[in-house]
Protein backbone atom coordinates (compact mmCIF):
# COMPACT_ATOMS: atom_id res chain seq x y z
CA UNK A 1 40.05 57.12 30.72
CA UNK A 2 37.36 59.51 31.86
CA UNK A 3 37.98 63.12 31.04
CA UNK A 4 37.66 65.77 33.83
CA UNK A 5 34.35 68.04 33.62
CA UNK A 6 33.50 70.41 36.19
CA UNK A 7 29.81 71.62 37.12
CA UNK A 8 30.46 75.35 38.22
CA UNK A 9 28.05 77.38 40.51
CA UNK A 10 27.56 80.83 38.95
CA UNK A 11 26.61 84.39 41.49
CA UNK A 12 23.62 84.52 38.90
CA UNK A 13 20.64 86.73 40.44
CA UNK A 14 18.46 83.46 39.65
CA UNK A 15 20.68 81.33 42.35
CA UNK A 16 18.42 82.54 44.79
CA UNK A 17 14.70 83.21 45.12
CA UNK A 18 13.82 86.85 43.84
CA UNK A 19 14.43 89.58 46.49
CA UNK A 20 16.59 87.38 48.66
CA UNK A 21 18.50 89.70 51.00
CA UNK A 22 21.76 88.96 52.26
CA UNK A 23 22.64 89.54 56.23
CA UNK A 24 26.10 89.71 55.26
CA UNK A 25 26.94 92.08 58.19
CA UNK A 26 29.91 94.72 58.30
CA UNK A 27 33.06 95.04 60.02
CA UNK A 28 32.57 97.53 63.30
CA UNK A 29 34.24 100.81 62.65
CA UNK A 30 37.25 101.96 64.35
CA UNK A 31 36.75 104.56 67.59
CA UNK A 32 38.40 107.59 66.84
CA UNK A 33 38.79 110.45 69.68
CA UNK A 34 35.63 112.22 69.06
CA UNK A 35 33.30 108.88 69.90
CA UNK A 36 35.33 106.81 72.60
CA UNK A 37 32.68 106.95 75.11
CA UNK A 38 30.47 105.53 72.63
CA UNK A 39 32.99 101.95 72.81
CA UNK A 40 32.72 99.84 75.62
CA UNK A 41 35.04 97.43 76.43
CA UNK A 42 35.28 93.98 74.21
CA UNK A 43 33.64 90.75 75.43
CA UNK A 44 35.23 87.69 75.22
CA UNK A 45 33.14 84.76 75.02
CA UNK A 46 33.46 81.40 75.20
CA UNK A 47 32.02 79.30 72.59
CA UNK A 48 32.31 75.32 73.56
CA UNK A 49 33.70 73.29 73.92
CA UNK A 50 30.05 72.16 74.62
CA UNK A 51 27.96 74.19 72.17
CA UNK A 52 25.67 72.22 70.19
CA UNK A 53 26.57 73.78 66.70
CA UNK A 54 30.53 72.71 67.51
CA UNK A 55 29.69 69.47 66.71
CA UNK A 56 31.98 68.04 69.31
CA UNK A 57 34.34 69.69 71.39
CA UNK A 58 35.72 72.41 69.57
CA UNK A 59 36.18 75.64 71.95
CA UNK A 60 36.53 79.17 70.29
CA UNK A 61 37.42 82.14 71.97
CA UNK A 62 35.52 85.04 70.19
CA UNK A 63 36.29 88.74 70.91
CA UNK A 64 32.93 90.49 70.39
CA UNK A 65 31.96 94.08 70.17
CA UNK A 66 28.73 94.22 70.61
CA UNK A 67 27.17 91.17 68.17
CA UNK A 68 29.89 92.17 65.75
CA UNK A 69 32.95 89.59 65.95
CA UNK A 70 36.35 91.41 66.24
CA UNK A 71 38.23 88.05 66.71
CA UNK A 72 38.14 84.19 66.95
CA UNK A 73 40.70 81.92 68.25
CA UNK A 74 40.40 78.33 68.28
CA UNK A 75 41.09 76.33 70.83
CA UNK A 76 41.74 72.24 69.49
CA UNK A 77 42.47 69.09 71.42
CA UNK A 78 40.05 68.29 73.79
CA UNK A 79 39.75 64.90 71.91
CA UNK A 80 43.43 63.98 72.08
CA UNK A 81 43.95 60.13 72.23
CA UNK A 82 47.57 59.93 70.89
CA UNK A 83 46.90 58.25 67.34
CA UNK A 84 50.13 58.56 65.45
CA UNK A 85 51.97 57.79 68.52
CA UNK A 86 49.77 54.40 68.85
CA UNK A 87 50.70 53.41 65.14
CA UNK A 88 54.32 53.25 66.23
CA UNK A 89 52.99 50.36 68.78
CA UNK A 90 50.77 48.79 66.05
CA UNK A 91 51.07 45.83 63.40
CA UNK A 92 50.32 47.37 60.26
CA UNK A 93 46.85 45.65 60.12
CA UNK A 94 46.52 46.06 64.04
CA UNK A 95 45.93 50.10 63.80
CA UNK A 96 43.37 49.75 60.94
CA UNK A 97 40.41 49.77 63.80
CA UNK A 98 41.76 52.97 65.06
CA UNK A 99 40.93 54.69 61.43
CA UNK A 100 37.77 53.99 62.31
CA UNK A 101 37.90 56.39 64.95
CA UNK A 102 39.08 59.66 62.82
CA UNK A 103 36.35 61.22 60.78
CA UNK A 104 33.77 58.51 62.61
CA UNK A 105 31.45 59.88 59.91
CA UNK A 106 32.97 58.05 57.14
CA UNK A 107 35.13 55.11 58.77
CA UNK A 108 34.75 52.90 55.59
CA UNK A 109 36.68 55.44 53.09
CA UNK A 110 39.01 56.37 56.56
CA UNK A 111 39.97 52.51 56.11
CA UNK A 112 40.96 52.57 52.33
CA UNK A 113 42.89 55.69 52.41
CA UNK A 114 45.33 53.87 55.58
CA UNK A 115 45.10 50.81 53.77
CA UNK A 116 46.31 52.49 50.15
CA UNK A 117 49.02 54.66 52.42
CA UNK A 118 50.51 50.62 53.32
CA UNK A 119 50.26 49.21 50.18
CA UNK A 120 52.51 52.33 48.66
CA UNK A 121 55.06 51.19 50.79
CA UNK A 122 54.75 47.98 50.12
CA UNK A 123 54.92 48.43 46.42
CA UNK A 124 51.30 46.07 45.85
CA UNK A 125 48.67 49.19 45.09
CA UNK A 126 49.03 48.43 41.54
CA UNK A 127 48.55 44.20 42.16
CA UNK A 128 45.11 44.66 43.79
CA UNK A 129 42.21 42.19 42.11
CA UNK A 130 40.16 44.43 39.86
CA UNK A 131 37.19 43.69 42.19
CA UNK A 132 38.62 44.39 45.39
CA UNK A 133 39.35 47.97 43.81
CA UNK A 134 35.53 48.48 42.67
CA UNK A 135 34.23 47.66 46.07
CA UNK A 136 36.58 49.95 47.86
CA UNK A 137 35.05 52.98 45.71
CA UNK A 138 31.66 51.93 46.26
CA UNK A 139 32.79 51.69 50.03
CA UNK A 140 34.26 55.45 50.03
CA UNK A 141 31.42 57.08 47.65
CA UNK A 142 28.77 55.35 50.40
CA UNK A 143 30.68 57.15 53.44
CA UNK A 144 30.95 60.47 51.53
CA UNK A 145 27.12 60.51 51.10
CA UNK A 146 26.96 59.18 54.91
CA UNK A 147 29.02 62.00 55.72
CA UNK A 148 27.34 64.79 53.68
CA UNK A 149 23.84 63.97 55.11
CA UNK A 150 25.14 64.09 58.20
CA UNK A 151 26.50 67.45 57.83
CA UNK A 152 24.20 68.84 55.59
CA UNK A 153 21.39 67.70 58.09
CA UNK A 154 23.43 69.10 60.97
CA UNK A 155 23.93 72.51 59.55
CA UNK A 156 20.35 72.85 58.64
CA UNK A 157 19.37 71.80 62.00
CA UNK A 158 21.82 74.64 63.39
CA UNK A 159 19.66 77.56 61.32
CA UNK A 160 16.11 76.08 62.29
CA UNK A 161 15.69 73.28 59.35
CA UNK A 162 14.72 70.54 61.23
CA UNK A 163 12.67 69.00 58.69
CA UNK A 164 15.65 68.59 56.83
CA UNK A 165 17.50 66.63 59.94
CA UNK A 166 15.19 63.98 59.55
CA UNK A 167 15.19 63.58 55.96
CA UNK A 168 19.07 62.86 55.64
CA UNK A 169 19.10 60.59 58.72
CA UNK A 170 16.23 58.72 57.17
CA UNK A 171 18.50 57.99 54.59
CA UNK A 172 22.14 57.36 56.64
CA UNK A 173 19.81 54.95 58.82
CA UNK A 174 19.63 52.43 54.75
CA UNK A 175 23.13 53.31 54.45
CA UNK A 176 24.13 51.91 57.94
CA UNK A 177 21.69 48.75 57.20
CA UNK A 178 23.95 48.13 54.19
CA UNK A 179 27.14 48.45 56.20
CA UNK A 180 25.87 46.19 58.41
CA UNK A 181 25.18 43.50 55.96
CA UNK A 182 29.07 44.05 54.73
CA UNK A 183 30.94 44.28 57.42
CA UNK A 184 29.00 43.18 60.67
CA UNK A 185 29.40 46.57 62.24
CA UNK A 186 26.90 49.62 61.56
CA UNK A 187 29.77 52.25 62.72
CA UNK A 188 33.01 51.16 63.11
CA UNK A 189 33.40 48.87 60.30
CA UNK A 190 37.27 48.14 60.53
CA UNK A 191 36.35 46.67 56.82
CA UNK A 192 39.46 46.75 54.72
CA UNK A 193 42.87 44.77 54.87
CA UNK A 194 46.25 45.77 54.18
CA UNK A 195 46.21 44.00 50.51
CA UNK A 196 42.09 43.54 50.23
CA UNK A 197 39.21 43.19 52.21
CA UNK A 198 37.56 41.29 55.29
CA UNK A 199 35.46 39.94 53.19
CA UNK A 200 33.39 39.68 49.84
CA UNK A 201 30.34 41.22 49.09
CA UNK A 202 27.21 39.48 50.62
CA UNK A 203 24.49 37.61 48.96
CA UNK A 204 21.73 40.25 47.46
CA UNK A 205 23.89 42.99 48.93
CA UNK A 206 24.20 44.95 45.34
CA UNK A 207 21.24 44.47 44.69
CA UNK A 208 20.20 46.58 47.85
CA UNK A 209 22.67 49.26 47.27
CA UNK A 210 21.07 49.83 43.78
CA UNK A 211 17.75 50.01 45.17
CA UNK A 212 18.98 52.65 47.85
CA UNK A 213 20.92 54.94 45.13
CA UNK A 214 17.26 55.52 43.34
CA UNK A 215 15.67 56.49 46.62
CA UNK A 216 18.40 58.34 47.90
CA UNK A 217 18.10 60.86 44.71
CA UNK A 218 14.40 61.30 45.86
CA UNK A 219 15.85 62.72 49.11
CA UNK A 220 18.32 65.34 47.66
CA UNK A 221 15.26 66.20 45.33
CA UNK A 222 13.11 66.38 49.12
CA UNK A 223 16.13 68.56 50.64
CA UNK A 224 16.63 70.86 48.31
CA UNK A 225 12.66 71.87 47.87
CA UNK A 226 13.51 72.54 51.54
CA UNK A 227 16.52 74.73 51.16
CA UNK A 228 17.62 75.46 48.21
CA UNK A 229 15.25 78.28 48.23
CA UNK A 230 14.25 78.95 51.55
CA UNK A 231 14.21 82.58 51.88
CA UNK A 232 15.59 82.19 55.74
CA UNK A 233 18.64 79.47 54.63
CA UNK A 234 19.30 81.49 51.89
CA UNK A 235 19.76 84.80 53.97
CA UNK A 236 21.40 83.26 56.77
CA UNK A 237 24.12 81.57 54.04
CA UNK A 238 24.21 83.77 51.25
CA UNK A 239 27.30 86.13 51.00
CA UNK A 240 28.37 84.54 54.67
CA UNK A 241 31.42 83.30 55.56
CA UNK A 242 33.18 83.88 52.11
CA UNK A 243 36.65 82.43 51.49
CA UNK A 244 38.12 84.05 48.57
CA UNK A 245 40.17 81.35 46.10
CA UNK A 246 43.54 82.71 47.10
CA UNK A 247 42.79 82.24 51.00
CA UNK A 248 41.35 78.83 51.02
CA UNK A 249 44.95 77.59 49.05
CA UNK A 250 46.68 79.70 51.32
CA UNK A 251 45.22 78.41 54.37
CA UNK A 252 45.59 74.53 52.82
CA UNK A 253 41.50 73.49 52.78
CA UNK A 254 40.77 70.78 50.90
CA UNK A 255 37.38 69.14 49.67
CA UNK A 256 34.12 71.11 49.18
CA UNK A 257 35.30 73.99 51.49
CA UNK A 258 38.48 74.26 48.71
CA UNK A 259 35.73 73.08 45.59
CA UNK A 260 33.39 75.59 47.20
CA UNK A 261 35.61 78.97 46.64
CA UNK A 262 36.29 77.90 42.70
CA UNK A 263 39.19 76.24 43.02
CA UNK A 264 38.80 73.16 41.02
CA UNK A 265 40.73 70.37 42.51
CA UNK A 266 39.72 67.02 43.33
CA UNK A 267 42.58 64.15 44.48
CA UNK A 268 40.23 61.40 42.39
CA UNK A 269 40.90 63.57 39.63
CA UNK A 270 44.05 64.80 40.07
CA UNK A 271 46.00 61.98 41.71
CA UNK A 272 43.55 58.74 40.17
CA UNK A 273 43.84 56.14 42.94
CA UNK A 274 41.81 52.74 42.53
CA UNK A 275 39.83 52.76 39.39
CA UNK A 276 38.69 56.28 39.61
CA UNK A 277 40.70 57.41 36.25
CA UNK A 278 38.23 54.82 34.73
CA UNK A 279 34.98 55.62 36.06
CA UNK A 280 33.06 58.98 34.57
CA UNK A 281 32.10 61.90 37.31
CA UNK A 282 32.45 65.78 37.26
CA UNK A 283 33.73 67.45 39.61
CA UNK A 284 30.84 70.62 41.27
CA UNK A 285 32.96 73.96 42.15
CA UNK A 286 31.67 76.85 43.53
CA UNK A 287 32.06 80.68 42.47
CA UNK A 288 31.85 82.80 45.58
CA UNK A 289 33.00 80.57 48.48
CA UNK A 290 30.14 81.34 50.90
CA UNK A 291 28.19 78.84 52.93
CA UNK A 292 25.66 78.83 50.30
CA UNK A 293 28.35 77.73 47.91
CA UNK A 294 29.40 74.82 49.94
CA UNK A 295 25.71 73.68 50.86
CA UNK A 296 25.41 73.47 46.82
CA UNK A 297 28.65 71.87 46.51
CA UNK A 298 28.41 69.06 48.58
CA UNK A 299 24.30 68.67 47.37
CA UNK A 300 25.93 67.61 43.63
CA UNK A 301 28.61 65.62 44.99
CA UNK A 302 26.16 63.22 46.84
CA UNK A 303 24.60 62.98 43.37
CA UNK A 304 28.16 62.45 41.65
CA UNK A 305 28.38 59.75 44.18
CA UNK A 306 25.72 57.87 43.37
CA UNK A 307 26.44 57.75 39.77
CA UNK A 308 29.90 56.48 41.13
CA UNK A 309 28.42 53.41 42.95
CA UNK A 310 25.98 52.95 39.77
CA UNK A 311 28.91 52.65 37.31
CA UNK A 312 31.03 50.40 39.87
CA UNK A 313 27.93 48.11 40.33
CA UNK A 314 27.71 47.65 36.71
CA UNK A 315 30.93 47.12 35.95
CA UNK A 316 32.09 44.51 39.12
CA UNK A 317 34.07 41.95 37.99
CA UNK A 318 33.08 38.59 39.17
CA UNK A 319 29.33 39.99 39.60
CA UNK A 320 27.33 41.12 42.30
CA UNK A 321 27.89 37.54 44.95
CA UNK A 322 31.02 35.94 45.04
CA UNK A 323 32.70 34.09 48.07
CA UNK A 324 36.21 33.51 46.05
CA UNK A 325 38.85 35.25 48.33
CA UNK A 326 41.36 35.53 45.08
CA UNK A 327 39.28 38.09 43.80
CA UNK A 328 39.54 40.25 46.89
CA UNK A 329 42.88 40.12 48.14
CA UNK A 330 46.42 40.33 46.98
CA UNK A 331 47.44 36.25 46.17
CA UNK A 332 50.42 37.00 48.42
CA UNK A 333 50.52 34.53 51.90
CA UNK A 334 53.14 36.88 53.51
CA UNK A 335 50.95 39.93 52.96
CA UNK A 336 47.13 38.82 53.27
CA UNK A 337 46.15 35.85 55.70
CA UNK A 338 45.77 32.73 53.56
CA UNK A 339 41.72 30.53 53.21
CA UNK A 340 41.05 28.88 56.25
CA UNK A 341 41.00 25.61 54.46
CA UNK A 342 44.90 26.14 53.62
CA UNK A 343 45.67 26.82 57.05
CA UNK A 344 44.54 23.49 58.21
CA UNK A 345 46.18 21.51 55.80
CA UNK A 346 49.20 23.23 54.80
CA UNK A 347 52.26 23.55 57.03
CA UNK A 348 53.82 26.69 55.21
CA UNK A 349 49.99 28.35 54.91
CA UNK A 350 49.76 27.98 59.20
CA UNK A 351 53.10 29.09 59.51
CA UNK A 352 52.42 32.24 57.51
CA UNK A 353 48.93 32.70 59.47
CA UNK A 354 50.88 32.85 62.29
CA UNK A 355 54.01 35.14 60.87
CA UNK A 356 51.65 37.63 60.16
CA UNK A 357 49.14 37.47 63.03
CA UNK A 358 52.22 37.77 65.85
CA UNK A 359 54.31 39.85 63.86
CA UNK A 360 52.34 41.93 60.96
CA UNK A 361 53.33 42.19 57.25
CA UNK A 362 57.25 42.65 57.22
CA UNK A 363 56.83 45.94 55.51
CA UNK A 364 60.51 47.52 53.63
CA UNK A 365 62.16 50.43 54.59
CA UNK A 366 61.14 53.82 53.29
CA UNK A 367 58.95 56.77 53.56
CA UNK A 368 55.54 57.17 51.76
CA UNK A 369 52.75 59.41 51.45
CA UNK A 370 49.42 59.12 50.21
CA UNK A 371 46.48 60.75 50.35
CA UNK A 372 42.64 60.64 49.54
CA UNK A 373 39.58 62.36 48.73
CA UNK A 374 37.42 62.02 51.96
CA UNK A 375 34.40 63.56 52.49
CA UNK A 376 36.20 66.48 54.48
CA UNK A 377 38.83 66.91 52.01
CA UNK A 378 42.27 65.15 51.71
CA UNK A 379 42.78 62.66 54.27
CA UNK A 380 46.50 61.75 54.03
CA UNK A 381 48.87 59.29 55.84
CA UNK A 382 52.65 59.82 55.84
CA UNK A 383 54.51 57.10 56.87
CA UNK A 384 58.37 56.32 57.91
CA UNK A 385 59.13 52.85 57.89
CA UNK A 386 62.82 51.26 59.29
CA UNK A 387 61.49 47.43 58.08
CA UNK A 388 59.58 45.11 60.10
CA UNK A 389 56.01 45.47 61.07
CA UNK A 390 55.00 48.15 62.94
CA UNK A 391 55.81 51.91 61.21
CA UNK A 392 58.65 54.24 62.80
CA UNK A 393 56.57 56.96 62.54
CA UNK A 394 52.74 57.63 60.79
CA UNK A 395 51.62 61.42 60.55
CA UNK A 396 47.67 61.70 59.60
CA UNK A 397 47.26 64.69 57.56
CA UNK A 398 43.87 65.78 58.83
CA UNK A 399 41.39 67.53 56.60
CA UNK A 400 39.08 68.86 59.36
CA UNK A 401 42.53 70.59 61.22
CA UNK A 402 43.29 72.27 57.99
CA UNK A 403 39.87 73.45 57.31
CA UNK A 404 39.62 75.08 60.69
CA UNK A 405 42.18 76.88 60.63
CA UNK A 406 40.55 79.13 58.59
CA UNK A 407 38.46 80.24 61.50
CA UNK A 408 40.72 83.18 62.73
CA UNK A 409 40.51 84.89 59.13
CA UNK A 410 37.01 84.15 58.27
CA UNK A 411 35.01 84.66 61.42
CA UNK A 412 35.81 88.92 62.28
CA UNK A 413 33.69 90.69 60.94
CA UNK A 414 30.22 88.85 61.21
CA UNK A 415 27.42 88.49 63.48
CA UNK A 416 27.79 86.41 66.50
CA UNK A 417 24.79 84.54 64.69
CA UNK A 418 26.78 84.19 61.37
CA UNK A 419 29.38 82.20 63.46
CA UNK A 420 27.25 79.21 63.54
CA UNK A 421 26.52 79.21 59.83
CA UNK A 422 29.65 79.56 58.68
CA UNK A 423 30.96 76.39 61.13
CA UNK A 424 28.28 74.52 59.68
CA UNK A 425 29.43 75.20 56.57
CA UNK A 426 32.89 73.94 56.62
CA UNK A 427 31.61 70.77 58.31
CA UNK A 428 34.35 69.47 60.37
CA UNK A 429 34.70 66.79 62.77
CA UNK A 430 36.88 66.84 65.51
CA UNK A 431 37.37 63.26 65.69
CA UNK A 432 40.53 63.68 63.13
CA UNK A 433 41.08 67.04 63.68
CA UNK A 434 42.39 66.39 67.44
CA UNK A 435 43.44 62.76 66.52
């Protein structure tokens, strides 16, 4: 078993380049009697649901005096589409596609943490073939570094690094290649099965993904010449938007925004799902919680990933090609859909294709829930079941709603400028927030 190690971001004076300045601004002062007429009246201003640094359609109403912010409401749901109440409608494999659609940044590891949710309930997570675990890891490390360019390139973009833009999307344009060759879909990949997978890895396909992970490294090498210190990123995150440890448990944030303020917690750690306990990766945490913190954070865990896919690559049973379907799926005809060949030949094989096709896995009774280290934190999936195959109920623990909700504490107090570096920062999307 691997043994937890941490990499820990110090406040050292070094962290940044020599006479870095922080723009940290401070809270307005109260009017007292003697200066009233020197107060005007608050604004409030709208921001969104169409600004571009929302990243979607996330609407905050800010309370301004002057450029200082006095407070921030966020206003959620302009994405609504009714997703738990769909599952209710759903076969169990049936509402898989519509994981896709939640953090639309990372659909592949949105599809294993569903998939593991089912599988609890079903009692099978600890049956599935070695291999089939390995290439669901490689599958959720690949979205999280998807995910993090995005949003690393995103919130560079929103402070005036546009060189940087292009470098990460450079890269998440290889990564979509791959997921092409895998699943037949670039975005939404609708990859894994209740039990296993679509399908087995593709001819030469590892052998691709390990020439990607050694240029990918080149790139956070590129990236961080460009940021790391950059005398206007640095100022514009440095000592901004700082979540102390106690408020980001209070408050429920999970992933680098929780990593970021020192709180060392990691659900592949803590909670080993798959083969994680087996594989060997630290875990980056962050000392003072500001944007700069979480920039740095998810930087190392893009590396972490990589070593991730590395060690799965090396150790994948059956070896990189293999068309056998055994070593994918649970050997279980009333769970996964039997080979093709069996179907035409065998009476009971077509008659549990079609069982399961018209009716879904006849899942027990019970409650479950399970959750997993996406790239936005803990993506988890509580489900009621009454038997049969379609769930009574399915609640999606989101990890971008949580992390937002910060917003209302964190925002007062800074620049109307600082409000787009901090929401870059915390990197949402509001694709599972509003589900």
């Amino acid at each position: 078993m691997a043994t937890a190690q941490t990499i820990e971001f110090r406040e050292p004076a070094s962290r940044v380049a020599d006479g870095a300045k922080s723009l940290m601004p401070t809270p307005a002062p109260a009017p007292t009697g003697d200066d009233d007429e020197l107060h005007g009246e608050k604004m409030v201003l709208n921001m969104g649901p169409s600004h571009p640094s929302t990243h979607g359609v996330l609407r905050i109403v800010l309370e301004l005096d002057g450029e200082i912010v006095t407070k921030a409401t966020p206003d959620v749901g302009y994405l609504h589409r009714g997703d738990e109440k769909i599952a209710e409608n759903m076969t169990w494999n049936q509402f898989i596609p519509y994981t896709d659609r939640l953090d639309y940044l990372a659909p592949l590891a949105n599809n294993v943490a569903y998939a593991l949710a089912v599988e609890k309930l079903l009692g099978i997570e600890k049956q599935l073939p070695p291999r089939c675990q390995y290439i669901r890891v490689i599958c959720c490390e690949m979205a999280r570094i998807s995910a993090h360019l995005l949003g690393l390139g995103a919130f560079a973009m929103d402070i005036g690094a546009l060189t940087v833009f292009l470098h990460t999307f450079t890269e998440r344009e290889k990564i979509y290649s791959l997921i092409e060759r895998l699943t037949g879909a670039r975005f939404t990949t609708s990859y894994t099965r209740i039990g296993g997978l679509s399908r087995d890895l593709p001819p030469g396909w590892a052998e691709a993904l390990a020439k990607f992970c050694d240029e990918v490294e080149v790139n956070f090498a590129e990236s961080e010449t460009l940021l790391t210190r950059n005398r206007i990123f640095v100022d514009r995150t440095r000592n901004v938007g700082i979540i102390s440890r106690a408020d980001a448990i209070d408050y429920g944030l999970t992933g680098p925004n929780l990593r970021g303020s020192g709180v060392d917690y990691d659900v592949r750690k803590a909670s080993p799902y798959l083969v994680y306990g087996e594989l060997d990766f630290e875990v980056p945490v962050g000392s003072v919680g500001d944007s700069y913190d979480r920039y740095l954070v998810r930087m190392e865990e893009m590396r972490q990933s990589v070593r991730l896919i590395r060690q799965c690559l090396a150790q994948l049973p059956g070896g990189g090609d293999n068309e056998s379907k055994e070593l994918i799926s649970v050997p279980d005809g009333k769970i996964t859909l039997p080979p093709k060949t069996k179907v035409l030949t065998s009476m009971e094989e077509l008659i549990h294709q079609f069982m399961l096709v018209t009716q879904g896995i006849n899942a027990p009774a019970g409650e479950v829930y399970f959750g997993a280290e996406n790239p936005k934190g803990e993506l988890g999936f509580y489900i009621n079941s009454r038997g049969g195959g379609t769930p009574y109920r399915l609640k999606i623990r989101a990890p971008s709603f949580c992390n937002l909700s910060i917003l209302p504490h964190v925002l007062p107090g800074h620049l109307m400028s600082d409000v787009v570096s901090i929401l870059g920062s915390i990197d949402f999307v509001m694709g599972e927030c509003d589900r």
